[in-house]
PDB file of N, CA and C in Angstrom:
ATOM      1  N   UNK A   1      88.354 -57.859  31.306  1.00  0.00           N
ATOM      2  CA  UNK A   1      88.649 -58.213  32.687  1.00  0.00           C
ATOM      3  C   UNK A   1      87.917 -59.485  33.109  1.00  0.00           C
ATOM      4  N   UNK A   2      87.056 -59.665  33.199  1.00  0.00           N
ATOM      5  CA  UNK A   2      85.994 -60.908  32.888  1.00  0.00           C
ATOM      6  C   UNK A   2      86.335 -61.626  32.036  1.00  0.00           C
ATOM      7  N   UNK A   3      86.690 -61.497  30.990  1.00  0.00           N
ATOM      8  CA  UNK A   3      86.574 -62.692  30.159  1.00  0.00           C
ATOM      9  C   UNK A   3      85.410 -63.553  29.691  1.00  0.00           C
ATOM     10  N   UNK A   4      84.775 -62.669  29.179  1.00  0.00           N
ATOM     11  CA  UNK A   4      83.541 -63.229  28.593  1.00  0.00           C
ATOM     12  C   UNK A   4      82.882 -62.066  27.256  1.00  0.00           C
ATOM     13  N   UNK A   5      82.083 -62.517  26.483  1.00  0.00           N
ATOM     14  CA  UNK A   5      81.726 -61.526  25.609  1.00  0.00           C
ATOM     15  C   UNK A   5      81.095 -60.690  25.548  1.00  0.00           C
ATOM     16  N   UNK A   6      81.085 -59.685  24.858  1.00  0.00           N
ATOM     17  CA  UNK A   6      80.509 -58.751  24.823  1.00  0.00           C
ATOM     18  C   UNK A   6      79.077 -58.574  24.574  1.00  0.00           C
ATOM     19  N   UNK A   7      78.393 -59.556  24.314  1.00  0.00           N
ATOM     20  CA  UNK A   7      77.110 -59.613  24.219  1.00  0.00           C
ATOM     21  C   UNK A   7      76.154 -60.707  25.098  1.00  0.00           C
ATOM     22  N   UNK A   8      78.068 -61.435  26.078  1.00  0.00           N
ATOM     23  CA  UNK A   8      77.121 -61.667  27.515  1.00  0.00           C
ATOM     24  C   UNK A   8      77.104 -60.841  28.569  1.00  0.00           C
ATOM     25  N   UNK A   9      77.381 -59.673  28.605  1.00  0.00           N
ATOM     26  CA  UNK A   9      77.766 -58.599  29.291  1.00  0.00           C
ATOM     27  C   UNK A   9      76.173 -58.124  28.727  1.00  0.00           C
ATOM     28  N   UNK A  10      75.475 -57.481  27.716  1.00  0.00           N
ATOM     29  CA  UNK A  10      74.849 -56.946  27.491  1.00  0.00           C
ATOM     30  C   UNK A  10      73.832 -57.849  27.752  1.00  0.00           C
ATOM     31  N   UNK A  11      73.674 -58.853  27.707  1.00  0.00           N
ATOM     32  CA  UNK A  11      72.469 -59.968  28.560  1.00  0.00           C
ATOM     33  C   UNK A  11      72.163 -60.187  29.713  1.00  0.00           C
ATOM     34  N   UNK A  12      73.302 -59.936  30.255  1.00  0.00           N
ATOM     35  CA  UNK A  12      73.543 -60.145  32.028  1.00  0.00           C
ATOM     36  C   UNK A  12      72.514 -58.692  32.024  1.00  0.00           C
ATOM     37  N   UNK A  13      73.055 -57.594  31.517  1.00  0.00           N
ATOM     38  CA  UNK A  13      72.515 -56.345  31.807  1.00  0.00           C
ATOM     39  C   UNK A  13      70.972 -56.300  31.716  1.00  0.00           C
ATOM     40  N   UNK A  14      70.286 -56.838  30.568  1.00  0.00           N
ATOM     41  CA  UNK A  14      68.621 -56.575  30.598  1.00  0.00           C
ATOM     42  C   UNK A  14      68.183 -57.754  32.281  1.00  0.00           C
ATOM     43  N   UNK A  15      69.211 -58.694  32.402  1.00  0.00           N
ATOM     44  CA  UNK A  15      68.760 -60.306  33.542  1.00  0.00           C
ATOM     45  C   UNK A  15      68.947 -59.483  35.175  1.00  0.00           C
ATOM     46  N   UNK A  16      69.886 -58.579  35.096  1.00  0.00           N
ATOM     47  CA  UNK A  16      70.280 -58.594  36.313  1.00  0.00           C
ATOM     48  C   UNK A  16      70.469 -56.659  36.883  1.00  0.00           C
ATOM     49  N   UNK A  17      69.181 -56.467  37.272  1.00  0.00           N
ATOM     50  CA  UNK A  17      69.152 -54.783  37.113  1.00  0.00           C
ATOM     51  C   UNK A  17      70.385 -53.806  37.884  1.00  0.00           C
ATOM     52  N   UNK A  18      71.097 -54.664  38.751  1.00  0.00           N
ATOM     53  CA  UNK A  18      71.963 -53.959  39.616  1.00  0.00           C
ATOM     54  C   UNK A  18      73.094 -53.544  38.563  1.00  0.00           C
ATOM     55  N   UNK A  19      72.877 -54.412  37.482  1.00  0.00           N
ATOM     56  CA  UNK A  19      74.377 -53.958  36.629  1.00  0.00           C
ATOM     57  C   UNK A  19      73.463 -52.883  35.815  1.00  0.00           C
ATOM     58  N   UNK A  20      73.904 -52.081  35.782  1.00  0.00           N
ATOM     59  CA  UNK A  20      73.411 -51.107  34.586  1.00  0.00           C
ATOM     60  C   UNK A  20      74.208 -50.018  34.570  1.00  0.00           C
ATOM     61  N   UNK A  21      75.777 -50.145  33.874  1.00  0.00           N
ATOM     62  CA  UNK A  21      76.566 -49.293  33.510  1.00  0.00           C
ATOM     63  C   UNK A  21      76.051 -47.622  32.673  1.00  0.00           C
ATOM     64  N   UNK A  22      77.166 -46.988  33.296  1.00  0.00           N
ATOM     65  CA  UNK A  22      76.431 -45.821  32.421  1.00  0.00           C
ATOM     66  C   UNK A  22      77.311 -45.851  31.198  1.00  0.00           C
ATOM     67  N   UNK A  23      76.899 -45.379  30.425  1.00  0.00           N
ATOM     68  CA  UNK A  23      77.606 -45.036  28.643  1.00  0.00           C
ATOM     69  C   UNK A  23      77.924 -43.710  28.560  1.00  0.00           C
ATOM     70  N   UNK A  24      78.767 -43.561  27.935  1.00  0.00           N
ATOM     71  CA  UNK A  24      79.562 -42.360  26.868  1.00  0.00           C
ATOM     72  C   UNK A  24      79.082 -42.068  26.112  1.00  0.00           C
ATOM     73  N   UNK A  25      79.565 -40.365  25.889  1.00  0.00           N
ATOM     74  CA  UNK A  25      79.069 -39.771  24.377  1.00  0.00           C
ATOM     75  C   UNK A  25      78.803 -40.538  23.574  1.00  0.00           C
ATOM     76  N   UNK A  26      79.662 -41.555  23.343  1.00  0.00           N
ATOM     77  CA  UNK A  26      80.131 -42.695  22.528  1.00  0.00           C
ATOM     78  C   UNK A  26      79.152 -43.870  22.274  1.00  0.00           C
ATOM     79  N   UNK A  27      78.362 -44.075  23.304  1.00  0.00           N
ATOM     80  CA  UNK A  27      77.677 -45.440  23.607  1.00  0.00           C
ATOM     81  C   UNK A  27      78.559 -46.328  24.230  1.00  0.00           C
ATOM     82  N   UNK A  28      79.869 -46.077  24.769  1.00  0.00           N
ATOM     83  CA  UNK A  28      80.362 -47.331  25.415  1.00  0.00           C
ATOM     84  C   UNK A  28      80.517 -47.574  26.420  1.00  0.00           C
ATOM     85  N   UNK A  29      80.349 -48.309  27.315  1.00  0.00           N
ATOM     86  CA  UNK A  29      79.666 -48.798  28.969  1.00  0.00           C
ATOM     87  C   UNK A  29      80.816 -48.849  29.567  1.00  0.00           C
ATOM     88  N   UNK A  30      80.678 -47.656  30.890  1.00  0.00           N
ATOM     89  CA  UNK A  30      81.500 -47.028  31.816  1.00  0.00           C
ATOM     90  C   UNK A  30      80.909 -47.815  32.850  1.00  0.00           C
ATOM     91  N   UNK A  31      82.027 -48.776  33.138  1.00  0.00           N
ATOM     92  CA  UNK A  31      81.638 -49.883  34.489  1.00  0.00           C
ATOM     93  C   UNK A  31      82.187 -48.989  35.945  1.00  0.00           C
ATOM     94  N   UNK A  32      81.403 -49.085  37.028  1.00  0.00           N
ATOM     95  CA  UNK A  32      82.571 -48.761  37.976  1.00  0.00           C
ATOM     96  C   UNK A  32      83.179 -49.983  39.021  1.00  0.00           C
ATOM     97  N   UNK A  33      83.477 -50.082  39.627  1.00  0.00           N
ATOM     98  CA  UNK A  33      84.120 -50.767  40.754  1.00  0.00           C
ATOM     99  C   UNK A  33      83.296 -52.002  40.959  1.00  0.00           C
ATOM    100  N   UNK A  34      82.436 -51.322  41.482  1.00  0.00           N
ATOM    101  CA  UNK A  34      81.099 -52.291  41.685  1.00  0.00           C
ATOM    102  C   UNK A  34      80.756 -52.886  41.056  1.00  0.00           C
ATOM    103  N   UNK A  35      79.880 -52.352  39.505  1.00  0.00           N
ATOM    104  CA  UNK A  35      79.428 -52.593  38.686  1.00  0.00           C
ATOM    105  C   UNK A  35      80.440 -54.100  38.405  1.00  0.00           C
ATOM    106  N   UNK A  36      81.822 -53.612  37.954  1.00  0.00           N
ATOM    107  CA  UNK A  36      82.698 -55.286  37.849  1.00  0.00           C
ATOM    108  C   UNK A  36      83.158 -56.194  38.415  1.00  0.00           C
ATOM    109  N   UNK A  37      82.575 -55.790  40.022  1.00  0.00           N
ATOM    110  CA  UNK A  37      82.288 -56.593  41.704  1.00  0.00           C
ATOM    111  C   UNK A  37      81.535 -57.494  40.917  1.00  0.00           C
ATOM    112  N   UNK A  38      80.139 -57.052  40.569  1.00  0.00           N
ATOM    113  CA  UNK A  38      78.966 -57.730  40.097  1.00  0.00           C
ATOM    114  C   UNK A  38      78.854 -58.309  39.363  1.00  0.00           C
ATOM    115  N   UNK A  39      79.946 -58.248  37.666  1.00  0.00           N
ATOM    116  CA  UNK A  39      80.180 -58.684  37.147  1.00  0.00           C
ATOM    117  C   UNK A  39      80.719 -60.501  37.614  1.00  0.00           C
ATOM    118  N   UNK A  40      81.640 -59.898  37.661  1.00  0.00           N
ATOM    119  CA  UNK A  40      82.699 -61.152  38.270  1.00  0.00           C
ATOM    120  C   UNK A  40      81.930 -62.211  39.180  1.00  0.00           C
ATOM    121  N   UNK A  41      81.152 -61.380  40.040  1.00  0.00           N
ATOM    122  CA  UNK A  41      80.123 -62.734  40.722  1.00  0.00           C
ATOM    123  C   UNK A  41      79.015 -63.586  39.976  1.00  0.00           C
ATOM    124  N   UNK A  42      78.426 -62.573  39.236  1.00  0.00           N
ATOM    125  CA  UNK A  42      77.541 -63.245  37.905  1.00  0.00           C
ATOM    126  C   UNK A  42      78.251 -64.572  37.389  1.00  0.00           C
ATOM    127  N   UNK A  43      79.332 -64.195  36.671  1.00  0.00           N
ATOM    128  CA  UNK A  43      80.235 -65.004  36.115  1.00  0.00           C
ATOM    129  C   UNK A  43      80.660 -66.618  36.892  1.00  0.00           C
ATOM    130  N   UNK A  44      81.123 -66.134  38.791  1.00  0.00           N
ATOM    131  CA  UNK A  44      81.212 -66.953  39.594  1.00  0.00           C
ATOM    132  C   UNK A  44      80.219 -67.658  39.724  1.00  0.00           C
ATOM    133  N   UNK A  45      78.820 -67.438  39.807  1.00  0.00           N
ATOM    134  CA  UNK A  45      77.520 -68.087  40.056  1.00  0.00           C
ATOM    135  C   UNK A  45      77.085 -68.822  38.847  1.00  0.00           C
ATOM    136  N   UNK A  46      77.329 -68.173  37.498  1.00  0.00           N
ATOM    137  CA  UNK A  46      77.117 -69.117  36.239  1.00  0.00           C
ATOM    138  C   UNK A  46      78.121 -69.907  35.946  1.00  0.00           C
ATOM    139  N   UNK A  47      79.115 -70.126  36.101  1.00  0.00           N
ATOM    140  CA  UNK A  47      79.967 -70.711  35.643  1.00  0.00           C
ATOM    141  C   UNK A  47      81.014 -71.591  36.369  1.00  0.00           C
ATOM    142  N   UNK A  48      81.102 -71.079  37.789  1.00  0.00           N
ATOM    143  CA  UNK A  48      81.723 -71.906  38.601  1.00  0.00           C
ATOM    144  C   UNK A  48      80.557 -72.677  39.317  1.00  0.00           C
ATOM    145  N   UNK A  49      79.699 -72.085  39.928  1.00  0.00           N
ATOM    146  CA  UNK A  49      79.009 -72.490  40.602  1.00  0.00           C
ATOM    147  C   UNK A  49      77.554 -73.301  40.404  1.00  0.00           C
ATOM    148  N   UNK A  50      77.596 -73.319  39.325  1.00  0.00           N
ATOM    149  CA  UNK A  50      76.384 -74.121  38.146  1.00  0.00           C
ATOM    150  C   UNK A  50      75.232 -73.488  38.329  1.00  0.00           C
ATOM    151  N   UNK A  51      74.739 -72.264  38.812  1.00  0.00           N
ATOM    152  CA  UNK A  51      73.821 -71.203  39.244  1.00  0.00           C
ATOM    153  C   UNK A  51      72.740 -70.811  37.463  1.00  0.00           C
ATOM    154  N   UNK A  52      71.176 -71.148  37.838  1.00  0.00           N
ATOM    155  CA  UNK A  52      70.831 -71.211  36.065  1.00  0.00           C
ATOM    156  C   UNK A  52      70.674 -68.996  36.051  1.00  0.00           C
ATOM    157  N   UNK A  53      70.347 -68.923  35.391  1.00  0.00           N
ATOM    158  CA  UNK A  53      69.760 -67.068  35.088  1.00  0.00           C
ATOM    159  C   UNK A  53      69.036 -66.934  36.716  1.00  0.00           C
ATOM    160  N   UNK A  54      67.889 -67.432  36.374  1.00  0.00           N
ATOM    161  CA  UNK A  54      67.104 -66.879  37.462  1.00  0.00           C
ATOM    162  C   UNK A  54      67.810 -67.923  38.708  1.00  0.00           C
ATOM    163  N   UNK A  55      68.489 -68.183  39.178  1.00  0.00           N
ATOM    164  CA  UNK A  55      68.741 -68.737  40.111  1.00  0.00           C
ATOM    165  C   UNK A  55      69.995 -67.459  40.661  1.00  0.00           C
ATOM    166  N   UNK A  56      70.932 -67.499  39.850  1.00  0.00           N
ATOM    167  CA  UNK A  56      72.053 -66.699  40.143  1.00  0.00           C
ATOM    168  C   UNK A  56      71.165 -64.991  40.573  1.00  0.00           C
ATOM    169  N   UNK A  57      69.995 -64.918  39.637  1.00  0.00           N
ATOM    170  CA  UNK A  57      69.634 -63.684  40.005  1.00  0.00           C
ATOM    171  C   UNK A  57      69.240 -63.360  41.632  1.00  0.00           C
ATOM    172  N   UNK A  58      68.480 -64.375  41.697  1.00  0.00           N
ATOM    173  CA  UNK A  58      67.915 -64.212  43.279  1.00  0.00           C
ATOM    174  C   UNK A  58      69.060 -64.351  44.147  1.00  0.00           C
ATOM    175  N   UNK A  59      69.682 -64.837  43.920  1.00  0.00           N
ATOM    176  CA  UNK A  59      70.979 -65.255  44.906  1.00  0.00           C
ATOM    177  C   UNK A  59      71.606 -63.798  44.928  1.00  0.00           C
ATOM    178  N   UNK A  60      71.702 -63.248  43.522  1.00  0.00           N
ATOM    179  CA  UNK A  60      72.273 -61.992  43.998  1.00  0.00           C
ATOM    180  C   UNK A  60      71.741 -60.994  44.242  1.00  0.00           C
ATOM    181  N   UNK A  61      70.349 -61.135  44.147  1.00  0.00           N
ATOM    182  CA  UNK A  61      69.848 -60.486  44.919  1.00  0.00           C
ATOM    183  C   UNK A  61      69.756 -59.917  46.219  1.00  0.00           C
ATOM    184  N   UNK A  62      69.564 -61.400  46.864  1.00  0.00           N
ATOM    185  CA  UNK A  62      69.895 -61.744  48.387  1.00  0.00           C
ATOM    186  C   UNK A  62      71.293 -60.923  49.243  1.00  0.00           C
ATOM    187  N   UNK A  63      72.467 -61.450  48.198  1.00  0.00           N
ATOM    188  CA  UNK A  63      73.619 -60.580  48.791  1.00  0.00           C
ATOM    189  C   UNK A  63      73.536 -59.534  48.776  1.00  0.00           C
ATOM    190  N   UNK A  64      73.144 -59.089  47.702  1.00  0.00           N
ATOM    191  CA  UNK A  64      73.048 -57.248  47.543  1.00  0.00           C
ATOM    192  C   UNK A  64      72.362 -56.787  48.636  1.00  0.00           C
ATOM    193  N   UNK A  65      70.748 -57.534  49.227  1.00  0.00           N
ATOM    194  CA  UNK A  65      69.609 -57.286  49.943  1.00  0.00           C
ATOM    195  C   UNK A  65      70.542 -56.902  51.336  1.00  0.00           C
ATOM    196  N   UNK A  66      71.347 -58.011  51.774  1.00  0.00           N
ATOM    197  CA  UNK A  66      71.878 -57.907  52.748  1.00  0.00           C
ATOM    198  C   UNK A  66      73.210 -57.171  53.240  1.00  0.00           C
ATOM    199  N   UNK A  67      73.211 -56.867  52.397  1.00  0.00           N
ATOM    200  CA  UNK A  67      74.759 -56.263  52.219  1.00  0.00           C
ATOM    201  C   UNK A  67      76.163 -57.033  52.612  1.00  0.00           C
ATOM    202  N   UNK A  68      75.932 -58.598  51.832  1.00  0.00           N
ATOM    203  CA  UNK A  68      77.366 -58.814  51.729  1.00  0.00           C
ATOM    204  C   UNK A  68      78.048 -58.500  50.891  1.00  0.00           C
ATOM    205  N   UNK A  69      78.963 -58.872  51.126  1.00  0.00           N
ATOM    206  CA  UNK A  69      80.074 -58.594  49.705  1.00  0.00           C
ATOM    207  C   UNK A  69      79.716 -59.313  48.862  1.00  0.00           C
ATOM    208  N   UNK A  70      79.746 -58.270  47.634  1.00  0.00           N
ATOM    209  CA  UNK A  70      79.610 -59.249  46.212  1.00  0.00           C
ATOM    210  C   UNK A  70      79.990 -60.360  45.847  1.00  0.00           C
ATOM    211  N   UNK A  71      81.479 -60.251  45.839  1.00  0.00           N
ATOM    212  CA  UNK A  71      82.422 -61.056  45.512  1.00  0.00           C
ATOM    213  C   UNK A  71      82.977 -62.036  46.647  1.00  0.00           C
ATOM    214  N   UNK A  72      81.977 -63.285  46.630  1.00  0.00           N
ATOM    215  CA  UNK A  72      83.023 -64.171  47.716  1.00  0.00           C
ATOM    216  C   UNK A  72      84.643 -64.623  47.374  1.00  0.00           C
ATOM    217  N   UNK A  73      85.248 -64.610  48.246  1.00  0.00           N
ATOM    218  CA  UNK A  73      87.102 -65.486  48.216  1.00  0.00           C
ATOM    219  C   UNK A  73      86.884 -66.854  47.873  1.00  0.00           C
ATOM    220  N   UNK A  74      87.211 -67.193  47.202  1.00  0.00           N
ATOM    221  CA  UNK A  74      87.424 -68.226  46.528  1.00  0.00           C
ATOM    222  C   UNK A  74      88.334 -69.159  47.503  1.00  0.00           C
ATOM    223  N   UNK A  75      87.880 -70.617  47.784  1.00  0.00           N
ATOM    224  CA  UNK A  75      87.672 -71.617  48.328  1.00  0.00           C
ATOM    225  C   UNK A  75      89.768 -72.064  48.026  1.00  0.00           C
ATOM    226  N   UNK A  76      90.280 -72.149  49.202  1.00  0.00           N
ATOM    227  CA  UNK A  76      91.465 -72.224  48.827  1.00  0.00           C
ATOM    228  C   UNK A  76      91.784 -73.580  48.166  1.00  0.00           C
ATOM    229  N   UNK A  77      92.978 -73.754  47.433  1.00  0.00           N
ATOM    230  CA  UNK A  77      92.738 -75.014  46.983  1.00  0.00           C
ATOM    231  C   UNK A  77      93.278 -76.167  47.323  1.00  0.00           C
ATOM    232  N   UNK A  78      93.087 -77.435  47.634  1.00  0.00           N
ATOM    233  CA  UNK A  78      94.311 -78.342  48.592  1.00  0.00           C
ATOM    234  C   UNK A  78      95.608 -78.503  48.070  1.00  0.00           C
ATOM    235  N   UNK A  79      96.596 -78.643  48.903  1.00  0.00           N
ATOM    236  CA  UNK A  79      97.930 -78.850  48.011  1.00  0.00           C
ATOM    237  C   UNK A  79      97.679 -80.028  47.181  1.00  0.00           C
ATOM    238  N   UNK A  80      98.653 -80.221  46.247  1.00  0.00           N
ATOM    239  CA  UNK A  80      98.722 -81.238  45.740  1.00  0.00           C
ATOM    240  C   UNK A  80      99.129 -82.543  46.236  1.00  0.00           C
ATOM    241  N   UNK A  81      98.590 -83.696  45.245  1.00  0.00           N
ATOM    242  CA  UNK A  81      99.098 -84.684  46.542  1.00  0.00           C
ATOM    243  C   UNK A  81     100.376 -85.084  45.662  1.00  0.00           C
ATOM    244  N   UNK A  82     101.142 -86.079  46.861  1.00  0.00           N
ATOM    245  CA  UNK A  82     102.529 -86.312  46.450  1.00  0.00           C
ATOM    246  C   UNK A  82     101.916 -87.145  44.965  1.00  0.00           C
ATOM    247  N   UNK A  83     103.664 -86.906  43.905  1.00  0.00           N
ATOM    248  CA  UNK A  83     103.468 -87.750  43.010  1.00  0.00           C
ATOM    249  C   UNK A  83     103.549 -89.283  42.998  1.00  0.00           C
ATOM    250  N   UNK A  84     102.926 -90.082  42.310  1.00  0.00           N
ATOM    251  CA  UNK A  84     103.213 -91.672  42.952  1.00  0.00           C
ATOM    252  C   UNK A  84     104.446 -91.910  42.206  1.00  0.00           C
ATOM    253  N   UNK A  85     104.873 -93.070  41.920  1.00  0.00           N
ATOM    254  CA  UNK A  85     106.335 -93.172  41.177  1.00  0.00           C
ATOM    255  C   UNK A  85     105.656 -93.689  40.052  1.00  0.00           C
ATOM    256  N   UNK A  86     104.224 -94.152  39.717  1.00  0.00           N
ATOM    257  CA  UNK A  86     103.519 -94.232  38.579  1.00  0.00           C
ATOM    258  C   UNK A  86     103.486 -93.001  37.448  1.00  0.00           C
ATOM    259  N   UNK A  87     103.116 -92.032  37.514  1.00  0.00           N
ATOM    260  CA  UNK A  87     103.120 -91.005  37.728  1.00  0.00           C
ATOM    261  C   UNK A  87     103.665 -90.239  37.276  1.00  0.00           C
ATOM    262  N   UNK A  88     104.956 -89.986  37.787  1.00  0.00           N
ATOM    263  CA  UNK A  88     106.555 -89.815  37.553  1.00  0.00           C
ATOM    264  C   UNK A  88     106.783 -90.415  36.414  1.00  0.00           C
ATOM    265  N   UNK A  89     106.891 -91.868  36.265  1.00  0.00           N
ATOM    266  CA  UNK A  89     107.637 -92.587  35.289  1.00  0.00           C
ATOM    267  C   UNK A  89     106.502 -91.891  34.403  1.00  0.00           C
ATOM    268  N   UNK A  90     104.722 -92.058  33.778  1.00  0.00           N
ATOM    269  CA  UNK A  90     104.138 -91.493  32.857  1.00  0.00           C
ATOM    270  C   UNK A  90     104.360 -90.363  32.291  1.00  0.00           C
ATOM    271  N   UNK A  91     104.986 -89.158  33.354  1.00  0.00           N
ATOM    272  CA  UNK A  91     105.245 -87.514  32.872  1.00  0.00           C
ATOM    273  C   UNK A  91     106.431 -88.040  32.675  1.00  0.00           C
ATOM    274  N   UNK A  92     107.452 -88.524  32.502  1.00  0.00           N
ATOM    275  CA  UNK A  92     108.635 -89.146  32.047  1.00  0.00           C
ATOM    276  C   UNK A  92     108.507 -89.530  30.083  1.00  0.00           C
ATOM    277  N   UNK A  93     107.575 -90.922  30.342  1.00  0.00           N
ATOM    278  CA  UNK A  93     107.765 -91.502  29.254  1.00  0.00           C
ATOM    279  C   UNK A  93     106.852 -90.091  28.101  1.00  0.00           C
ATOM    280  N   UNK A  94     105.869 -89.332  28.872  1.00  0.00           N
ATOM    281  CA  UNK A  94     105.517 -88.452  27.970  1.00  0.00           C
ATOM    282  C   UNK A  94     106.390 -87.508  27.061  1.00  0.00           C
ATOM    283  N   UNK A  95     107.444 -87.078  28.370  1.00  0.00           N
ATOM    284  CA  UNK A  95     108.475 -86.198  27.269  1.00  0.00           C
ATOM    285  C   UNK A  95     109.176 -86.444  26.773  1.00  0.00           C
ATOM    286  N   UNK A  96     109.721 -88.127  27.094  1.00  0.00           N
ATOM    287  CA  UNK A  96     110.350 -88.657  25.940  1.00  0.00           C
ATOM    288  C   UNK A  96     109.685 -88.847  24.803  1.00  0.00           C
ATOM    289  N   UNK A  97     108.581 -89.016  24.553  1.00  0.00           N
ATOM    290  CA  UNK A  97     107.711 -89.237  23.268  1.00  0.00           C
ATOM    291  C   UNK A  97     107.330 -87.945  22.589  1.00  0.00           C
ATOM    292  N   UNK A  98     107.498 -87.063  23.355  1.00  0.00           N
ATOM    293  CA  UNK A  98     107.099 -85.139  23.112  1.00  0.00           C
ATOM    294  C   UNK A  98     108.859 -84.725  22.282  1.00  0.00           C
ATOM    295  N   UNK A  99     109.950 -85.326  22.602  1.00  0.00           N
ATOM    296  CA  UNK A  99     110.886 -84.825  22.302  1.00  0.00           C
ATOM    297  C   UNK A  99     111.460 -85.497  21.014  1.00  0.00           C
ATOM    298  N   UNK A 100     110.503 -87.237  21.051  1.00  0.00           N
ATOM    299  CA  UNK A 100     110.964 -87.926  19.621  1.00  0.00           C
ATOM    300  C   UNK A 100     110.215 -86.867  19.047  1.00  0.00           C
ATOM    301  N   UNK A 101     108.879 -86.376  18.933  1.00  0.00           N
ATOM    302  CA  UNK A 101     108.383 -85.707  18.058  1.00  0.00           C
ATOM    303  C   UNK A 101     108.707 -84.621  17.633  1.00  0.00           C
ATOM    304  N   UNK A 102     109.658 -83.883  18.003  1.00  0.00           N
ATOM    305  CA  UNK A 102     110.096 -82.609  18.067  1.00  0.00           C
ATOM    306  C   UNK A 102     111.244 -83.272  17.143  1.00  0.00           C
ATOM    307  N   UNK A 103     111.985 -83.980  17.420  1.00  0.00           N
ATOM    308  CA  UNK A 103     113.607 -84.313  16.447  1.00  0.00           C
ATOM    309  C   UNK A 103     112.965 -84.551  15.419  1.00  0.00           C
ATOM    310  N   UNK A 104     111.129 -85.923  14.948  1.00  0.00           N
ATOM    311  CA  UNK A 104     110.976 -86.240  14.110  1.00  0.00           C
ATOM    312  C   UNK A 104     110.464 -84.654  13.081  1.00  0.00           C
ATOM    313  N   UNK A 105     109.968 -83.841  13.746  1.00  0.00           N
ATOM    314  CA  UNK A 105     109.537 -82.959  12.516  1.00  0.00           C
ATOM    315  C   UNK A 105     110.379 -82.064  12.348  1.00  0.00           C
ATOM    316  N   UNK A 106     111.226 -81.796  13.590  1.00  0.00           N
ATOM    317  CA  UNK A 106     112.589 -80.703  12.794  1.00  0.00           C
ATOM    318  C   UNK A 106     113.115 -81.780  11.575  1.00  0.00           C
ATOM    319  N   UNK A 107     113.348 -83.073  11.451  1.00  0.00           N
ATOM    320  CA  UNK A 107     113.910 -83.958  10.365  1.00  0.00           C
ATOM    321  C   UNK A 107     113.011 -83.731   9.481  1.00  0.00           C
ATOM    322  N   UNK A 108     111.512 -83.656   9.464  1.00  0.00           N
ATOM    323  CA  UNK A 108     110.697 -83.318   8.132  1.00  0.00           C
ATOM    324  C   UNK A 108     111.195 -82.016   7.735  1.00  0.00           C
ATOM    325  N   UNK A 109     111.138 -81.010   8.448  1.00  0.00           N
ATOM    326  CA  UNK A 109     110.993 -79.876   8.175  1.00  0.00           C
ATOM    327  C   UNK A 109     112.334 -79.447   7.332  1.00  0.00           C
ATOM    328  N   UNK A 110     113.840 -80.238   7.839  1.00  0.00           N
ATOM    329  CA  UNK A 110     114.801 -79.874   7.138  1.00  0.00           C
ATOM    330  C   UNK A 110     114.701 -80.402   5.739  1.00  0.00           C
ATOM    331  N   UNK A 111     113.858 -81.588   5.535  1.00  0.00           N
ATOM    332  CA  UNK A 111     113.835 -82.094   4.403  1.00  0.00           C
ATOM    333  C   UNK A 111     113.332 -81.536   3.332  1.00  0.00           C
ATOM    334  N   UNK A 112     111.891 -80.658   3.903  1.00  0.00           N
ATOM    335  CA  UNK A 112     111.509 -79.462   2.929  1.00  0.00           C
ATOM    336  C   UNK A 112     111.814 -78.790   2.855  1.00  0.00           C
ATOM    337  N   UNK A 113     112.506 -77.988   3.358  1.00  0.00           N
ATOM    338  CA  UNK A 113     113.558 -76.982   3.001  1.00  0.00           C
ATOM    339  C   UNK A 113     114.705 -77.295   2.111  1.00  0.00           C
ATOM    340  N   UNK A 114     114.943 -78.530   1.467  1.00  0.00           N
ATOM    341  CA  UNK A 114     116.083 -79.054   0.589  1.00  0.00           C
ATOM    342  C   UNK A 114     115.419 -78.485  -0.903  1.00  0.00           C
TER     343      UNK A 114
END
């Protein structure tokens, strides 16, 4: 769900005490709701937000302290701006050059197949 590995999940866990999933018969870490609230903001604070270990920690600390929400909404994003006719013509001449390449290696490709 995160998208990140499994052994930054288990790092976050010794860095950041609020996460501390419980485990299964099994040994395998039963997140709840929260727990991947917390996740996901970790993630937001290291990675979007250029936040170092101990920086992101205190910070989430703070939210937790206060009881905001974990997880802030994400900053909407501006529309796009119009295309220029520069622009245009470049995503143009690109797929013409994307589509010579496509005729040129279906032509290799039939050739190895002879």
């Amino acid at each position: 769900m995160a998208d990140v590995q499994p052994y930054v999940l288990r790092y976050w866990e010794t860095e950041f005490p609020p996460l501390a999933p419980e485990k299964s018969g099994g040994g395998q870490r039963l997140y709840t709701q929260r727990e991947i609230d917390i996740v996901m903001r970790i993630k937001q604070l290291l990675y979007s937000e250029g936040f170092t270990i101990a920086g992101a920690k205190k910070k989430l600390e703070t939210e937790l302290a206060g009881g905001a929400p974990v997880l802030e909404a994400p900053a909407e994003a501006p529309p796009p701006a119009p295309k220029t006719k520069a622009a245009v013509k470049r995503e143009n001449d690109v797929q013409r050059t994307l589509a010579n390449v496509k005729k040129e290696l279906s032509e290799i490709l039939r050739m190895l197949e002879k």
